[in-house]
Structures are given as structure tokens and as C-alpha cells.
Protein backbone atom coordinates (compact mmCIF):
# COMPACT_ATOMS: atom_id res chain seq x y z
CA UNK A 1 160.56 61.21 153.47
CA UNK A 2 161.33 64.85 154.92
CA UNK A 3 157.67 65.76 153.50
CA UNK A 4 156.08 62.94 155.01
CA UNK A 5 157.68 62.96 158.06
CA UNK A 6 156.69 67.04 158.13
CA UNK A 7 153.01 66.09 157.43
CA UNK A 8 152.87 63.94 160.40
CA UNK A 9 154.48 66.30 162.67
CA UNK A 10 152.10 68.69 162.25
CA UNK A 11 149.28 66.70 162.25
CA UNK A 12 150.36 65.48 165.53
CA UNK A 13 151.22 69.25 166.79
CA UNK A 14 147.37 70.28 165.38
CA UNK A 15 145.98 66.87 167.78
CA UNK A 16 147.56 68.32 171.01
CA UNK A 17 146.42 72.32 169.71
CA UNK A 18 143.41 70.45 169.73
CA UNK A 19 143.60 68.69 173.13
CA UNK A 20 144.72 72.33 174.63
CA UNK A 21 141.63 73.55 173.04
CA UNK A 22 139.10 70.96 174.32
CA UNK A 23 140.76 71.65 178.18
CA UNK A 24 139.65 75.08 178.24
CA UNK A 25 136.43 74.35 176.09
CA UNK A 26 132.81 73.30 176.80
CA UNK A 27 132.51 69.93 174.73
CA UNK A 28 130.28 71.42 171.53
CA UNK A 29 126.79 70.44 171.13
CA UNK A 30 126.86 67.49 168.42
CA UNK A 31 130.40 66.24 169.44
CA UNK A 32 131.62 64.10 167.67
CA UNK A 33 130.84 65.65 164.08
CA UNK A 34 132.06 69.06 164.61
CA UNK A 35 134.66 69.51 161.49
CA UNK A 36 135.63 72.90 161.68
CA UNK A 37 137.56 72.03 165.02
CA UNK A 38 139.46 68.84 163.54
CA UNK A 39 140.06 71.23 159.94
CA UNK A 40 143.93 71.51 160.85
CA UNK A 41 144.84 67.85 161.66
CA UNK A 42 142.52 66.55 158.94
CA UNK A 43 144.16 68.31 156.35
CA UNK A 44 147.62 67.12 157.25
CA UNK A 45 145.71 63.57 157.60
CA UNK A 46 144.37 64.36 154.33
CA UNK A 47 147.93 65.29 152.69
CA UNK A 48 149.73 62.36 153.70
CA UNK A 49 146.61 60.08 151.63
CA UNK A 50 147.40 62.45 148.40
CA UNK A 51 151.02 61.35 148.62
CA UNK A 52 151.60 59.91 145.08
CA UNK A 53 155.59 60.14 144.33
CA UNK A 54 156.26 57.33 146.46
CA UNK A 55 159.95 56.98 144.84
CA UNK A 56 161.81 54.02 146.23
CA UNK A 57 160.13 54.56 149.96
CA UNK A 58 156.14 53.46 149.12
CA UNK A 59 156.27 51.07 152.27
CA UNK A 60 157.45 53.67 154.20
CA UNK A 61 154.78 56.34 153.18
CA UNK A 62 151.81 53.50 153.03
CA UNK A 63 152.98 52.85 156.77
CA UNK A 64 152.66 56.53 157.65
CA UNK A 65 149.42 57.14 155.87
CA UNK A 66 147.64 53.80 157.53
CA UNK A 67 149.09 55.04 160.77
CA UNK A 68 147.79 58.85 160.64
CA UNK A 69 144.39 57.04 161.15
CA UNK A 70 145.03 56.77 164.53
CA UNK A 71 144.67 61.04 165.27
CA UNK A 72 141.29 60.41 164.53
CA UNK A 73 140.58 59.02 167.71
CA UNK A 74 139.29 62.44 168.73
CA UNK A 75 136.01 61.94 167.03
CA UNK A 76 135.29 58.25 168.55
CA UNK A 77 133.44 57.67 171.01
CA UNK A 78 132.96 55.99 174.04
CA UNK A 79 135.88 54.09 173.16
CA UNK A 80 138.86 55.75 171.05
CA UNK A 81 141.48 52.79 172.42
CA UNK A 82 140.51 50.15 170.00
CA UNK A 83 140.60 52.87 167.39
CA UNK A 84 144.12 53.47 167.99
CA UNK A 85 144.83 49.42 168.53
CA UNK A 86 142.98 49.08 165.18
CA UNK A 87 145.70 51.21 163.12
CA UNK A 88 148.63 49.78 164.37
CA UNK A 89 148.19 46.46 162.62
CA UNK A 90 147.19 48.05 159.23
CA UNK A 91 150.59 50.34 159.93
CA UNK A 92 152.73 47.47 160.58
CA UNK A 93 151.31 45.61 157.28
CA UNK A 94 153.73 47.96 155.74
CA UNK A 95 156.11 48.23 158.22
CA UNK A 96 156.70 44.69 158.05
CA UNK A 97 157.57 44.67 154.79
CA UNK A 98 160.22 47.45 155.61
CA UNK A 99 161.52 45.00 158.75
CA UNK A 100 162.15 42.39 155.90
CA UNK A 101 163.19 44.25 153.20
CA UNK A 102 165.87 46.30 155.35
CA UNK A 103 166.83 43.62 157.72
CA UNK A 104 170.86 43.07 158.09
CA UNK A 105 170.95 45.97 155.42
CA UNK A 106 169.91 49.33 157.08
CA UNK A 107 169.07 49.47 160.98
CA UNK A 108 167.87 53.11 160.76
CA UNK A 109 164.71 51.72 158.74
CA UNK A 110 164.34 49.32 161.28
CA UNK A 111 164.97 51.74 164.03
CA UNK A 112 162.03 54.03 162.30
CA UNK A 113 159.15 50.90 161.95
CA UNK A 114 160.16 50.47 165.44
CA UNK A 115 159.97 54.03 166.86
CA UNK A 116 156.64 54.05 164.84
CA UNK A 117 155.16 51.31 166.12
CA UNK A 118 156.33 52.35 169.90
CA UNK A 119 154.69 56.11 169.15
CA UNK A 120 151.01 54.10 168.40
CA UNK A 121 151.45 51.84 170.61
CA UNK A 122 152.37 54.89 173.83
CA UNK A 123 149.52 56.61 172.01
CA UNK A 124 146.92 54.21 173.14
CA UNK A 125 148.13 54.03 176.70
CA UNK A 126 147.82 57.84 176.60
CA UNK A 127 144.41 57.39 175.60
CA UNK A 128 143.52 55.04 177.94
CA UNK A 129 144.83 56.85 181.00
CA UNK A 130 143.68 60.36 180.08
CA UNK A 131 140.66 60.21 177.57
CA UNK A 132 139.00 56.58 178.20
CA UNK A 133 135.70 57.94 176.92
CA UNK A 134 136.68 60.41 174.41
CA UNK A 135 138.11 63.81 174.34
CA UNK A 136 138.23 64.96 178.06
CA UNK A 137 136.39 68.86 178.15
CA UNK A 138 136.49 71.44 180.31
CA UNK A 139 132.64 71.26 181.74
CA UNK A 140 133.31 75.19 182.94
CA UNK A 141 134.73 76.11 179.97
CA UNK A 142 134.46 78.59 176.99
CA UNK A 143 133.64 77.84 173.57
CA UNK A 144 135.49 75.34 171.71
CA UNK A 145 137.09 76.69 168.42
CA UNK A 146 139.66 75.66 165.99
CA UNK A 147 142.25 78.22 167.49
CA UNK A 148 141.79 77.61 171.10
CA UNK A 149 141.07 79.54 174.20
CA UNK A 150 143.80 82.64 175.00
CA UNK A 151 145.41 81.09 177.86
CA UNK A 152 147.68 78.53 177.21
CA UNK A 153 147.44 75.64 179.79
CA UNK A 154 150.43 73.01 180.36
CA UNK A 155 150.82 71.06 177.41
CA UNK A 156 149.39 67.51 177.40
CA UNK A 157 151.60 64.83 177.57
CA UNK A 158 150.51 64.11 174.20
CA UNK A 159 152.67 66.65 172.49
CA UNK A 160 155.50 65.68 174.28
CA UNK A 161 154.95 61.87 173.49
CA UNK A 162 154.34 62.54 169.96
CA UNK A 163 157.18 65.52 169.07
CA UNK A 164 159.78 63.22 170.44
CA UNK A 165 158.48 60.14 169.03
CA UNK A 166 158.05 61.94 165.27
CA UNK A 167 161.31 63.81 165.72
CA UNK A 168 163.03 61.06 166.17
CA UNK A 169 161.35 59.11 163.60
CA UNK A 170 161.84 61.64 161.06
CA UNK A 171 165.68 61.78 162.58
CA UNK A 172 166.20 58.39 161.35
CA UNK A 173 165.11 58.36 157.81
CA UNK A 174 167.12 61.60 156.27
CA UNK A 175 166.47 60.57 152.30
């Protein structure tokens, strides 16, 4: 669970690198569809899919990996919400199975389909306030790039949301 819940930590550090990026970036001609950009979270996206030693946790890793699906939102448009809304109940599929399995047995598995399904469910709201359309850019600014821009603007709520939601997450399950 430590790897997993690593994998999803940084692809959820490499979404809000990204958002940085795209508020000090032009959006790039043929958004969506630019790969090189999205190469850092899709690899961790990627990583969590090629997770094959589920041990005695696959619910728990099948939840993760249907729930990763949801950083792709980046690369919908007009509408990345129902993107997000989509994932959850593919997530929870899983996560339900956890809720019964662990129920009256262990509350920090339930406390950790919970905190996931919260962390989605916060991400769409996010979404819908800040990004509505898609990825907000910066119409005045440079070019958009994998690494970013050299300043360093505040932080999107984003990475807050997500690196306490994960943390905590990945606090909860220590197997």
C-alpha cells in the first residue's frame, strides 16, 4: 500500500506542477492532445495500472487505479466535472467491497474508502469553481512546458486539497 499510496501522491503533486504551469502559460496550440506536458502525471497514472502484486489489498489498489482516472480531467474539454463524477462510481465499485469486507473489523480501511471518496468528490467542486471549461491559462503568458515557467506563483488550492487528502489516506493504511 506504501507504493500505491506513493504513486498517487505524486501523480497528484505532477497535476498541480501542471496547474502552476498552465497559470503562467499560453494554452498550446492543439490543447487538449499535447502529451509531453501531461508525461509526469501519466506515468504515475500509468504505474498504478501495472500494479500486479496485489497481495491481500487488490480492492484497495483496483480502487486507487479506477480513481487515478480522475487527473485526467486536464485533457477534457468543455466539461472536465462529469469526468471527475464519472470515476468516483467506478472507484467506489471497489471501495465498496472494502466498506463490506472491513466493516466492524478495521475502521482505518473504512476511514481510507472514505477519505478517498471525499478527495474525488472535493476534486470536482475544485473543478467546477476554478476550471469549469478546462484547464484555466494564462492568455499573457509564456510557453507552456512540462517543467513550468521560473516563477513560482501561489500554489493552487489543488495541491493543498489533494496532499492532505492523499497524506492522510496513505496515513491510514500503513501495511
Amino acid at each position: 500500500m506504501q507504493k500505491l499510496g506513493d504513486i498517487v501522491s505524486k501523480a497528484f503533486a505532477a497535476l498541480g506542477d501542471f496547474l502552476e504551469m498552465a497559470s503562467q502559460s499560453k494554452k498550446p496550440d492543439g490543447w487538449p492532445g499535447c502529451a509531453d506536458i501531461l508525461q509526469p502525471m501519466s506515468d504515475c497514472m500509468m504505474a498504478i495500472g501495472e500494479i500486479s502484486d496485489f497481495g491481500d489489498q487488490k480492492n484497495h489498489t483496483k480502487m486507487m487505479g479506477e480513481g487515478i482516472q480522475s487527473a485526467a480531467w486536464v485533457a477534457v474539454e468543455p466539461t472536465p466535472v462529469p469526468h471527475v463524477k464519472e470515476t468516483l462510481p467506478a472507484s467506489m465499485f471497489y471501495g465498496n467491497k472494502i466498506l463490506v469486507e472491513f466493516k466492524g473489523k478495521d475502521q482505518k480501511h473504512i476511514d481510507w474508502v472514505n477519505a478517498w471518496k471525499d478527495f474525488l468528490t472535493d476534486l470536482a467542486d475544485y473543478i467546477k469553481r476554478n476550471h469549469t471549461t478546462g484547464v484555466t491559462w494564462n492568455p499573457n503568458g509564456g510557453v507552456a512546458s512540462a517543467a513550468g515557467g521560473a516563477a513560482r506563483p501561489r500554489r493552487h488550492i489543488i495541491v493543498v486539497v489533494c496532499g492532505r487528502v492523499i497524506r492522510e489516506a496513505v496515513d491510514l493504511v500503513r501495511f
